[in-house]
Protein backbone atom coordinates (compact mmCIF):
# COMPACT_ATOMS: atom_id res chain seq x y z
CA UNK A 1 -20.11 33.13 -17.56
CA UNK A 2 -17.30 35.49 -16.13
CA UNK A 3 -14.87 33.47 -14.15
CA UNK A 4 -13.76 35.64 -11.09
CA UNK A 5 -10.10 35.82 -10.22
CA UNK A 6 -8.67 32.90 -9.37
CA UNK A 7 -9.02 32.20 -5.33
CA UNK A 8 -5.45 31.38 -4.71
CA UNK A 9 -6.59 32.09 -0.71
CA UNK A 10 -8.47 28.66 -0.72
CA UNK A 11 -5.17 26.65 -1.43
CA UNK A 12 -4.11 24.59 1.63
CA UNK A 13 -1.57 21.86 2.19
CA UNK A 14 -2.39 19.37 4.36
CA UNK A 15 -1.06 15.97 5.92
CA UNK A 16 -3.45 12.65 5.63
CA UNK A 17 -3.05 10.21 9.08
CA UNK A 18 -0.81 8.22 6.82
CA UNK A 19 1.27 11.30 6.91
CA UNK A 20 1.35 12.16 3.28
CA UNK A 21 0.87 15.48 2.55
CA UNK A 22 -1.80 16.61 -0.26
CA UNK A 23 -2.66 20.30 -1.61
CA UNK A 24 -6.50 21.05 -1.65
CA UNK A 25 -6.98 23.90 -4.38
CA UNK A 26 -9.25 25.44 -6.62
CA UNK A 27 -9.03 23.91 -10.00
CA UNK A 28 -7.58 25.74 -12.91
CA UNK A 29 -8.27 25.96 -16.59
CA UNK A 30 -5.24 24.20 -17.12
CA UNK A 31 -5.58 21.32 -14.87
CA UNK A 32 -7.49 19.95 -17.83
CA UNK A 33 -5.04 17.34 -19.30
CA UNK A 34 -4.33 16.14 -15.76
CA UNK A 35 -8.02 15.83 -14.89
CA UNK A 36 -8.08 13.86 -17.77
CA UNK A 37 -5.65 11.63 -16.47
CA UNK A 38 -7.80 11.38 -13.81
CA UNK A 39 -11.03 10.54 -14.67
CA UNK A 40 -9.59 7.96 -17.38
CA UNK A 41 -7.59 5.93 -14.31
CA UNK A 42 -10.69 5.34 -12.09
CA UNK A 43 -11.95 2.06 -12.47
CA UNK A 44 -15.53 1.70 -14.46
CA UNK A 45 -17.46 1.05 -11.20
CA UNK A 46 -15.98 4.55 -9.94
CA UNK A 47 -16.84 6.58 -12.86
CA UNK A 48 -20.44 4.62 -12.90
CA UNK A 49 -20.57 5.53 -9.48
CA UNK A 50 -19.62 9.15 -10.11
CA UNK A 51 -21.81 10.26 -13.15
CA UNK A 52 -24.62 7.76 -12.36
CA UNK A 53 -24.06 5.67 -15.96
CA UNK A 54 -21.50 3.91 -17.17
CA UNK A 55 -19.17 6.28 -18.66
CA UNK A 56 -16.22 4.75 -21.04
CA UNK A 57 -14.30 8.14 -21.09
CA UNK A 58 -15.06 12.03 -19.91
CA UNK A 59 -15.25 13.98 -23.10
CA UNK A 60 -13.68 16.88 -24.14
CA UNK A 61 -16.55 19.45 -23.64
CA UNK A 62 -17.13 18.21 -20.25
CA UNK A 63 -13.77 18.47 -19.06
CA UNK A 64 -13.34 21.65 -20.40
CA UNK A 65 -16.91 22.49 -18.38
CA UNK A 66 -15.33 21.02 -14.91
CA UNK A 67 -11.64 23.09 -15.62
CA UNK A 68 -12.88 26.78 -16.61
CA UNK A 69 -15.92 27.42 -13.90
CA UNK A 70 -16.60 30.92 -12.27
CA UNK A 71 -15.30 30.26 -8.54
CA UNK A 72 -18.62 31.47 -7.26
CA UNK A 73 -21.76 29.68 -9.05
CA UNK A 74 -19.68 26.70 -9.67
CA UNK A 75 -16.65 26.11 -7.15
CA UNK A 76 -14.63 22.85 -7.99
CA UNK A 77 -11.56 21.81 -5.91
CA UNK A 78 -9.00 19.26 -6.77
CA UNK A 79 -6.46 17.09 -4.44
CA UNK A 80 -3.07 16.99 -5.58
CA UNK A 81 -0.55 14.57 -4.15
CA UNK A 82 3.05 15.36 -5.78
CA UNK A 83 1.60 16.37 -9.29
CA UNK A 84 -1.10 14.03 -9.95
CA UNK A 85 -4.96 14.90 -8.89
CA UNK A 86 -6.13 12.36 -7.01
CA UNK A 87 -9.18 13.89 -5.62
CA UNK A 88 -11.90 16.20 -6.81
CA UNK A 89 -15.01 18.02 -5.61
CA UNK A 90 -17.44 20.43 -7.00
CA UNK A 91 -20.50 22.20 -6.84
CA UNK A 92 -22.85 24.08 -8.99
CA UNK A 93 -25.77 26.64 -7.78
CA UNK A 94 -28.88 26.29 -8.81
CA UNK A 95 -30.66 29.19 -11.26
CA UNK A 96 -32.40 31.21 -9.05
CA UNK A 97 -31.60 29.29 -6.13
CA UNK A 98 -30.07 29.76 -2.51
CA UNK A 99 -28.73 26.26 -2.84
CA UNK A 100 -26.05 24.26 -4.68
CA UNK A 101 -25.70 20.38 -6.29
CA UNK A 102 -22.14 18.56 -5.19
CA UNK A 103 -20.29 15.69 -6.50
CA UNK A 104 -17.03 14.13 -5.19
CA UNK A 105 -15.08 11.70 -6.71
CA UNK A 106 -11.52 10.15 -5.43
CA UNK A 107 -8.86 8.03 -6.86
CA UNK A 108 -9.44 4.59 -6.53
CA UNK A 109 -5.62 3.90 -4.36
CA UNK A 110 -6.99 6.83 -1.85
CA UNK A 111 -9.98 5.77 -1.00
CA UNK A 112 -10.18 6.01 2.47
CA UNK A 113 -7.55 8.23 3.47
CA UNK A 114 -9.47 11.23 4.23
CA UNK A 115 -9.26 13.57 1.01
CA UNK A 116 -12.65 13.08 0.79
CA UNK A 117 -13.45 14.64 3.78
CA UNK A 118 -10.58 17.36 2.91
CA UNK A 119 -12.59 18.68 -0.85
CA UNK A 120 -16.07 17.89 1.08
CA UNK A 121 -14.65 20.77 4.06
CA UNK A 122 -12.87 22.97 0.98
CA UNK A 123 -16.73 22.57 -0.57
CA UNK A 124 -18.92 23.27 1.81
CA UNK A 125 -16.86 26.35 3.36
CA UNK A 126 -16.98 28.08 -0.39
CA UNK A 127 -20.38 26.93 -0.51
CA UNK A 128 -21.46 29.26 2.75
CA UNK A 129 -19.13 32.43 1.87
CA UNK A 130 -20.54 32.72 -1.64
CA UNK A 131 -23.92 32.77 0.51
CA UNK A 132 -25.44 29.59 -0.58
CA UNK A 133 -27.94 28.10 2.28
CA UNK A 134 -27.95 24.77 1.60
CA UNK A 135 -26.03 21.65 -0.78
CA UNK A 136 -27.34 18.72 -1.97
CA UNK A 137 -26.36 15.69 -4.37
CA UNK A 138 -28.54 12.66 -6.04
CA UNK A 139 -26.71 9.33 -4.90
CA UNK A 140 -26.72 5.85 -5.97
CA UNK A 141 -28.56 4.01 -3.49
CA UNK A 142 -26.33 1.12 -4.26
CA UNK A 143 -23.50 3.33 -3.05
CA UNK A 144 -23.47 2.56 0.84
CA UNK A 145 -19.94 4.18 1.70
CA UNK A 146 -20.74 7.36 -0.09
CA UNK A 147 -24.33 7.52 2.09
CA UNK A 148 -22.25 6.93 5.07
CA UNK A 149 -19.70 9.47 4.54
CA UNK A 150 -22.22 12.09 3.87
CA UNK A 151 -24.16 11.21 6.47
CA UNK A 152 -21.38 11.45 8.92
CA UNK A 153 -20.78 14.70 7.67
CA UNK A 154 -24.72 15.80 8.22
CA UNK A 155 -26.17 15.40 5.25
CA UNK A 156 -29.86 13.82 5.57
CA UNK A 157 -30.40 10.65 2.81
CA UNK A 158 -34.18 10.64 1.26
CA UNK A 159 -35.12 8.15 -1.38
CA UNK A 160 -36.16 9.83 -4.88
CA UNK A 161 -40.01 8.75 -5.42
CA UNK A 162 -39.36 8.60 -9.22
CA UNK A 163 -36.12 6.69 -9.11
CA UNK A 164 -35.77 4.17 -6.58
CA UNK A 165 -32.47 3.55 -7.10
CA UNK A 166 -31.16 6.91 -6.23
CA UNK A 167 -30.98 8.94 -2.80
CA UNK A 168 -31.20 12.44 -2.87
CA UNK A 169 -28.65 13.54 0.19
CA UNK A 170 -28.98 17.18 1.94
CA UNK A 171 -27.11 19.85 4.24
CA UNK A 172 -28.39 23.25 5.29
CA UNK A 173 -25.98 25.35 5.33
């Protein structure tokens, strides 16, 4: 995979209703001790709600995956507040596909501030001007806010016929 300059144009400060401000941004290979960080503050229900299993710790091979992507295939954005990541959103297109799979994931202190809504914009935007036509995710059907915020954002929620427990959730672009 050839990563593609990095899209500096996509970086954009903005201010939460709390009134903190936050920088959305592409994620960079060397965000990968910090994303680190990250993934081993959020609580075990977070990460089991994020990767579907319970996950102890992200490995190396996978962080390394989510830091060095492409910026067109796979587009991952990250929400920094002072110099900690506290947010972060990707997707990944599908082989031979006009569509794309997204995940989102926030720090447990910002839930419900809005960032969410902030990567899910950042996403969706890089999702349509790399020409993708439509994004989908698998979610845990257990996982009622995440169905509601997706929803609200027009996603449609079907239930997988071979897992019940899981929701597949999509958005024509």
């Amino acid at each position: 995979m050839q990563a593609s300059a990095y899209p500096a144009h996509l970086c954009r400060e903005r201010r939460l209703a709390d009134g903190r401000a936050v920088l959305i941004r592409p994620v960079r290979p060397e965000d990968q001790p910090e994303l680190r960080r990250f993934y081993a503050a959020l609580s075990d229900e977070t990460r089991h709600l994020r990767f579907q299993k319970w996950v102890r710790e992200v490995g190396e091979k996978t962080l390394h995956s989510f830091t060095h992507i492409d910026y067109d295939r796979h587009m991952a954005f990250v929400c920094v507040a002072g110099e900690e990541i506290v947010g972060e959103a990707r997707y990944i297109a599908q082989d031979g596909g006009e569509g794309c799979e997204f995940a989102v994931v926030i720090a447990d202190a910002w839930h419900k501030t809005g960032i969410a809504g902030l990567l899910m914009e950042a996403l969706i935007s890089a999702a349509r001007a790399s020409g993708l036509k439509a994004m989908e995710g698998l979610v845990l059907r257990e996982n009622q806010d995440m169905l509601r915020f997706v929803r609200a954002l027009g996603f449609e929620a079907h239930h997988e016929p071979l897992d019940p427990s899981i929701s597949r959730v999509t958005k024509k672009l």
